[in-house]
N, C-alpha and C. Protein backbone atom coordinates (compact mmCIF):
# COMPACT_ATOMS: atom_id res chain seq x y z
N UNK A 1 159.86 111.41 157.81
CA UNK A 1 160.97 112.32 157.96
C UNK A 1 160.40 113.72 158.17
N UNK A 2 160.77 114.84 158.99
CA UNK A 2 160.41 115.49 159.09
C UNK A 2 161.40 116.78 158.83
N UNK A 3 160.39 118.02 158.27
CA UNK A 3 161.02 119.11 157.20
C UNK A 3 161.64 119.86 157.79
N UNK A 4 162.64 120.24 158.26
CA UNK A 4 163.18 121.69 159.45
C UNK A 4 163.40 122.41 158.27
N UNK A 5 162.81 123.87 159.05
CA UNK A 5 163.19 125.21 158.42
C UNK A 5 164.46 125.55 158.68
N UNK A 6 164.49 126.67 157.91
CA UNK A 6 165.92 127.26 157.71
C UNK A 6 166.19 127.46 159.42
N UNK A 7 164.97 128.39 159.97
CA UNK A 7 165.27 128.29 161.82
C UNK A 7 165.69 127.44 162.45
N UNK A 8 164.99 126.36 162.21
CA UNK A 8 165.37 125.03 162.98
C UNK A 8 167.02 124.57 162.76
N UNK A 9 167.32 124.85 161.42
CA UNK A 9 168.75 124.27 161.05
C UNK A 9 169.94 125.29 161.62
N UNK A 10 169.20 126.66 161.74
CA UNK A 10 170.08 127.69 162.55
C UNK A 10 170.16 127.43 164.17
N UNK A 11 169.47 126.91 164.78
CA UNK A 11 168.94 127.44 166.37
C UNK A 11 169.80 125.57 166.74
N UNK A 12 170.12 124.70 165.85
CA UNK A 12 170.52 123.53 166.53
C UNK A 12 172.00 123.54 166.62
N UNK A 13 172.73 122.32 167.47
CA UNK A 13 173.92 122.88 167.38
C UNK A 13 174.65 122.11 166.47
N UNK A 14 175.86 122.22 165.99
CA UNK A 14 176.79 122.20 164.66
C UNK A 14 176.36 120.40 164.88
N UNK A 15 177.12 119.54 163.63
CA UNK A 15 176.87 118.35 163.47
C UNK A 15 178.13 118.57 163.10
N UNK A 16 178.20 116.36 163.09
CA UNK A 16 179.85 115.97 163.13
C UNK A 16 179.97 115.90 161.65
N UNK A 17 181.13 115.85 161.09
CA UNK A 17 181.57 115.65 159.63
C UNK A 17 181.58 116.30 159.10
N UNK A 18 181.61 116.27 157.56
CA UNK A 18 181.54 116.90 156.39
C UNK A 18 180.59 118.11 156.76
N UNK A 19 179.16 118.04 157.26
CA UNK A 19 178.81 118.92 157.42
C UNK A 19 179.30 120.33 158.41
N UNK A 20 179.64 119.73 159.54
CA UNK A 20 180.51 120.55 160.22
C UNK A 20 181.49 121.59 159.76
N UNK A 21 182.46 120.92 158.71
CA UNK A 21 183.30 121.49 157.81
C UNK A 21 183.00 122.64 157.24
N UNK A 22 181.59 122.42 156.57
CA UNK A 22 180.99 123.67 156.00
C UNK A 22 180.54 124.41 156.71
N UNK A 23 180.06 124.30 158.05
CA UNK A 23 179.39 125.72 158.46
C UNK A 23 180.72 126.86 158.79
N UNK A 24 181.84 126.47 158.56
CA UNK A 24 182.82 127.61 158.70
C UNK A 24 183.11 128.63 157.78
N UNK A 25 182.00 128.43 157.20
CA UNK A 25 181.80 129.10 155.83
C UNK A 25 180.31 130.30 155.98
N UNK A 26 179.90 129.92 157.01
CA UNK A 26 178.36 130.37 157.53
C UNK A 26 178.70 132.05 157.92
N UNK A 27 177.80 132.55 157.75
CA UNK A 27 177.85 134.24 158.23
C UNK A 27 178.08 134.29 160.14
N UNK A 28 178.94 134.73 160.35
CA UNK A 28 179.08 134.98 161.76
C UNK A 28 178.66 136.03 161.91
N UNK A 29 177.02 135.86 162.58
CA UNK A 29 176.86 137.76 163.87
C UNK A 29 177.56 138.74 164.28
N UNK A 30 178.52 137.76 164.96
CA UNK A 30 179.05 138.45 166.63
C UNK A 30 179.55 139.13 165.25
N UNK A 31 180.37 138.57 164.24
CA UNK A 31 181.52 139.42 163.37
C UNK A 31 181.25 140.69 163.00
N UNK A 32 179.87 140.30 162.59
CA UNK A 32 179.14 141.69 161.72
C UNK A 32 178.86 142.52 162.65
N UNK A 33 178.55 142.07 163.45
CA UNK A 33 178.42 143.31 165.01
C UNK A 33 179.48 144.44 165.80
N UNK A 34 180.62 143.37 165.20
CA UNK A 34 181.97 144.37 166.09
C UNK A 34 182.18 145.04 165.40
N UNK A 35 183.23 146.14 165.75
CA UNK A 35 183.83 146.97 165.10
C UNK A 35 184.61 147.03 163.44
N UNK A 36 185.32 145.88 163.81
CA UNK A 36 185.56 145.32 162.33
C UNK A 36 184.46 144.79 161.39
N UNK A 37 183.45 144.46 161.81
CA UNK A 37 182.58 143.71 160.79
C UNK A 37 181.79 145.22 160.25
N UNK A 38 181.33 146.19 161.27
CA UNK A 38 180.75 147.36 160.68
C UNK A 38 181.65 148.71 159.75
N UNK A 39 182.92 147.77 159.96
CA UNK A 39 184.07 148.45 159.25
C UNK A 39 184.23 147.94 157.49
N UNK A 40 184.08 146.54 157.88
CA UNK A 40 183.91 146.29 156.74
C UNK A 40 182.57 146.31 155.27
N UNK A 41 182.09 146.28 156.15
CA UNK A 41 180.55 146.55 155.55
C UNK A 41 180.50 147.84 155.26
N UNK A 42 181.08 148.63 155.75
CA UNK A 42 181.28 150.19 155.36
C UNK A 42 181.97 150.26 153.96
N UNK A 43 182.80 149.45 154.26
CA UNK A 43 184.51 149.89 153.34
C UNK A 43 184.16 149.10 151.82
N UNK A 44 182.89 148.35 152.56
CA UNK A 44 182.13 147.42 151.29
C UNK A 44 181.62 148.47 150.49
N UNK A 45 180.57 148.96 150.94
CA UNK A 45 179.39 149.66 150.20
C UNK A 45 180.12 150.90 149.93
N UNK A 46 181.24 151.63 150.09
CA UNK A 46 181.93 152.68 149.80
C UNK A 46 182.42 152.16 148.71
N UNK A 47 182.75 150.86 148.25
CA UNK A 47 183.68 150.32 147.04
C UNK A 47 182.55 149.94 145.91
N UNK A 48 181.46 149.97 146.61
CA UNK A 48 180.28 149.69 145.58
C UNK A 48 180.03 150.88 145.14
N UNK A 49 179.74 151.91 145.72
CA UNK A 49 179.92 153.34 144.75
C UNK A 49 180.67 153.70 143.77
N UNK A 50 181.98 152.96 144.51
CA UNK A 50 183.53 154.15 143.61
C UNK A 50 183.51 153.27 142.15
N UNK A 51 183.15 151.73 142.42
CA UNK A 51 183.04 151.18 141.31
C UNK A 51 181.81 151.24 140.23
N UNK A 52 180.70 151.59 140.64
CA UNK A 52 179.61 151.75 140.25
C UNK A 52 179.44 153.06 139.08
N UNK A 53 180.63 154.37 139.74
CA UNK A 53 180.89 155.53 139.31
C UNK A 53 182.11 154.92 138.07
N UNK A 54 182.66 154.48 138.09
CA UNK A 54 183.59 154.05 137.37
C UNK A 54 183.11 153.46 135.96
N UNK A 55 182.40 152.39 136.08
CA UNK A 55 181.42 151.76 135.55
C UNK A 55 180.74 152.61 134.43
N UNK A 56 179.84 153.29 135.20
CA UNK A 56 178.66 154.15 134.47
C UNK A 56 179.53 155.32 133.85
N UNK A 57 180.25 155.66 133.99
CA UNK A 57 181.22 156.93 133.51
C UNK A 57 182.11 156.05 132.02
N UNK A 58 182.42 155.13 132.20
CA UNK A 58 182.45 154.62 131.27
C UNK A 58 182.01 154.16 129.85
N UNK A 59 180.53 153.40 130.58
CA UNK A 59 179.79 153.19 129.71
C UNK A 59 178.85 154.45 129.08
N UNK A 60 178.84 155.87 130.09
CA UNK A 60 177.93 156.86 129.73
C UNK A 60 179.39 157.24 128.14
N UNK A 61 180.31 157.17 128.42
CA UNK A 61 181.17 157.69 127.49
C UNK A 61 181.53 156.77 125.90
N UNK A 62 181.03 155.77 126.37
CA UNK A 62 181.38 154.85 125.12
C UNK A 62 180.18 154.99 124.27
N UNK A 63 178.96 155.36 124.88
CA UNK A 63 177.48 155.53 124.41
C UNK A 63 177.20 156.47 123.49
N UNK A 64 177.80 157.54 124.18
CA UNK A 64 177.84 159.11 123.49
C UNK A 64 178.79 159.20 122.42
N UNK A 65 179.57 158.04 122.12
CA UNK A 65 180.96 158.62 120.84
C UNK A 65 179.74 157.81 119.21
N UNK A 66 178.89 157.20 119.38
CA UNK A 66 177.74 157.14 118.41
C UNK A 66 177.19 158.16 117.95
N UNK A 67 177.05 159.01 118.47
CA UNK A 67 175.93 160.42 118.22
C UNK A 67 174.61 160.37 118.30
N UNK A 68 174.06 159.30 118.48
CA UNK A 68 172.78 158.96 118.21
C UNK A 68 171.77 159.58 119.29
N UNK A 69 170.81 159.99 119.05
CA UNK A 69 169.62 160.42 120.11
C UNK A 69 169.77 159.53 121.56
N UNK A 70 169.14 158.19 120.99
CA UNK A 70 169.38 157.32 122.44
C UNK A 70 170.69 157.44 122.64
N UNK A 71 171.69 157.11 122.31
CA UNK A 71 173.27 157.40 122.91
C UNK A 71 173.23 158.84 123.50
N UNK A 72 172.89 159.74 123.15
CA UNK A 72 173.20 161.23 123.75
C UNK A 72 172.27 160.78 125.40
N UNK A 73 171.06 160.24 125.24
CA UNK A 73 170.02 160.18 126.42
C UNK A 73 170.85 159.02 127.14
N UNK A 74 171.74 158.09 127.01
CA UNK A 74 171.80 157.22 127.96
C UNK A 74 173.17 158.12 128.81
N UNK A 75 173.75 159.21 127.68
CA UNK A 75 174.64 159.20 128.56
C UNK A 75 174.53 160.40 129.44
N UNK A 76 173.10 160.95 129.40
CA UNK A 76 172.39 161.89 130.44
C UNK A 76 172.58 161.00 131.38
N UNK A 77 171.74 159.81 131.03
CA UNK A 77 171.01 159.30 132.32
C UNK A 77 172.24 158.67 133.45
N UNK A 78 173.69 158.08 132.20
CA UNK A 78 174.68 157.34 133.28
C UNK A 78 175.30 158.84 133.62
N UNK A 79 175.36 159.80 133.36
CA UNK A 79 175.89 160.99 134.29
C UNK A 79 174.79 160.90 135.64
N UNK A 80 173.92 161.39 135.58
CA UNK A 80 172.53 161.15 136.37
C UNK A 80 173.03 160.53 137.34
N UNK A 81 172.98 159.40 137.21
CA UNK A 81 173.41 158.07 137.96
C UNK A 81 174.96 158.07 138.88
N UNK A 82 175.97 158.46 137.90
CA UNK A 82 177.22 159.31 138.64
C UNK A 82 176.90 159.81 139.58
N UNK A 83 176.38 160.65 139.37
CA UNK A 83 176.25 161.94 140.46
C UNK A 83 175.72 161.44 141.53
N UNK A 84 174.70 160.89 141.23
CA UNK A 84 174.14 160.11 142.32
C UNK A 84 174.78 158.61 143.45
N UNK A 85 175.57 158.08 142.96
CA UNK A 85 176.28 157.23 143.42
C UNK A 85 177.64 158.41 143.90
N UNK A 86 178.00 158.89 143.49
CA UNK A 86 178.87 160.39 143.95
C UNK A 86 178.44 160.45 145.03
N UNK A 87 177.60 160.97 145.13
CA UNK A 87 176.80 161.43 146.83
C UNK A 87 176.62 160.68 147.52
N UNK A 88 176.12 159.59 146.88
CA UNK A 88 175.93 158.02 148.31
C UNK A 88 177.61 157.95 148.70
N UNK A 89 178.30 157.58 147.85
CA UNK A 89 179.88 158.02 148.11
C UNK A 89 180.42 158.58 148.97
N UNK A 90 179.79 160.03 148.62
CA UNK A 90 179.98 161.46 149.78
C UNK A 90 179.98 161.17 150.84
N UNK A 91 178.68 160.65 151.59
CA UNK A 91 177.46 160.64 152.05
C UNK A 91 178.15 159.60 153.45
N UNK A 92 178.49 158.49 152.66
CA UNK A 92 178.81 157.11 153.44
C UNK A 92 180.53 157.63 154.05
N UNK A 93 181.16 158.32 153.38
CA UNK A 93 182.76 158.63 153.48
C UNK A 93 182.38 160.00 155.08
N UNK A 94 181.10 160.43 154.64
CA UNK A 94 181.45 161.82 155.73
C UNK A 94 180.55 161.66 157.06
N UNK A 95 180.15 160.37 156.96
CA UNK A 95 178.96 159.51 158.17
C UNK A 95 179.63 158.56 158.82
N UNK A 96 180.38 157.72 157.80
CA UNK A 96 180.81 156.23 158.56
C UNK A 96 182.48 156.31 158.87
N UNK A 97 183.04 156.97 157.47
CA UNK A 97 184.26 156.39 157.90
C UNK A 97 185.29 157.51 157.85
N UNK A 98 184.80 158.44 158.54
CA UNK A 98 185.34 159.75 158.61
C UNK A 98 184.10 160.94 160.20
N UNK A 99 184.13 160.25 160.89
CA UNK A 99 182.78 160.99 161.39
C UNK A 99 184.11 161.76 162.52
N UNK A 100 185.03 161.66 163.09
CA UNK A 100 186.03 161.92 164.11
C UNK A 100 186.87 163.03 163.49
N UNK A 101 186.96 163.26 162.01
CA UNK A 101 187.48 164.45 161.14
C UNK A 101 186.52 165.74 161.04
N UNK A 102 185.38 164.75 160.93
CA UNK A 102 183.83 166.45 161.46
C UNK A 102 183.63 166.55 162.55
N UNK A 103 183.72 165.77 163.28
CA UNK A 103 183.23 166.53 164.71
C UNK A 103 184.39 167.40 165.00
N UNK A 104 186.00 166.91 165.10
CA UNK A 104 186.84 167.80 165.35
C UNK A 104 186.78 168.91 164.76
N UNK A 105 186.05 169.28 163.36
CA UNK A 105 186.53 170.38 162.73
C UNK A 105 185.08 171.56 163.31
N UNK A 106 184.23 170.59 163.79
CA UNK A 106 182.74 171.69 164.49
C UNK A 106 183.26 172.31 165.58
N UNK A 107 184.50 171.64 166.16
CA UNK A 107 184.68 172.02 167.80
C UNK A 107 185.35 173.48 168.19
């Protein structure tokens, strides 16, 4: 019997049955390529920030009602971290999915 790589199982064409069934489940290219797929992948990693900020703002606040040395330092560090996911935030909102609101406002 012989071993096909992951390539080999990509580059052949679909099979009948059960297996068939499942590749409709498989990552489509073309998708991620169009407009919508780079839309979504945007609208993705913009939701991974806002939640990420959410998250850490949280937990920086539940840390700090201890008083403790390490509690005061973690909730440096999840501010830290805020801020920083803040800006990737910024960053991704004033590049990807807003770029037609700055250029108009340079003109």
């Amino acid at each position: 019997m012989k071993m096909l790589s992951v390539r080999d199982r990509r580059d052949r064409p679909p099979e009948e049955g059960v297996v068939a069934e499942l590749q409709g489940f498989a990552v489509d290219k073309a998708f991620f390529t169009s407009h919508k797929g780079i839309l979504l992948e945007t609208e993705l990693d913009f939701l991974r920030c806002v939640s990420a900020i959410i998250i850490f703002l949280v937990v920086s606040f539940a840390a700090v009602t201890s008083r403790d040395g390490a509690a005061i330092a973690a909730f440096v560090f999840g501010i830290i971290l805020v801020s920083v996911f803040a800006y990737d935030a910024f960053k991704i909102y004033r590049t990807e999915m807003a770029p037609g609101a700055i250029q108009g406002d340079q003109q």
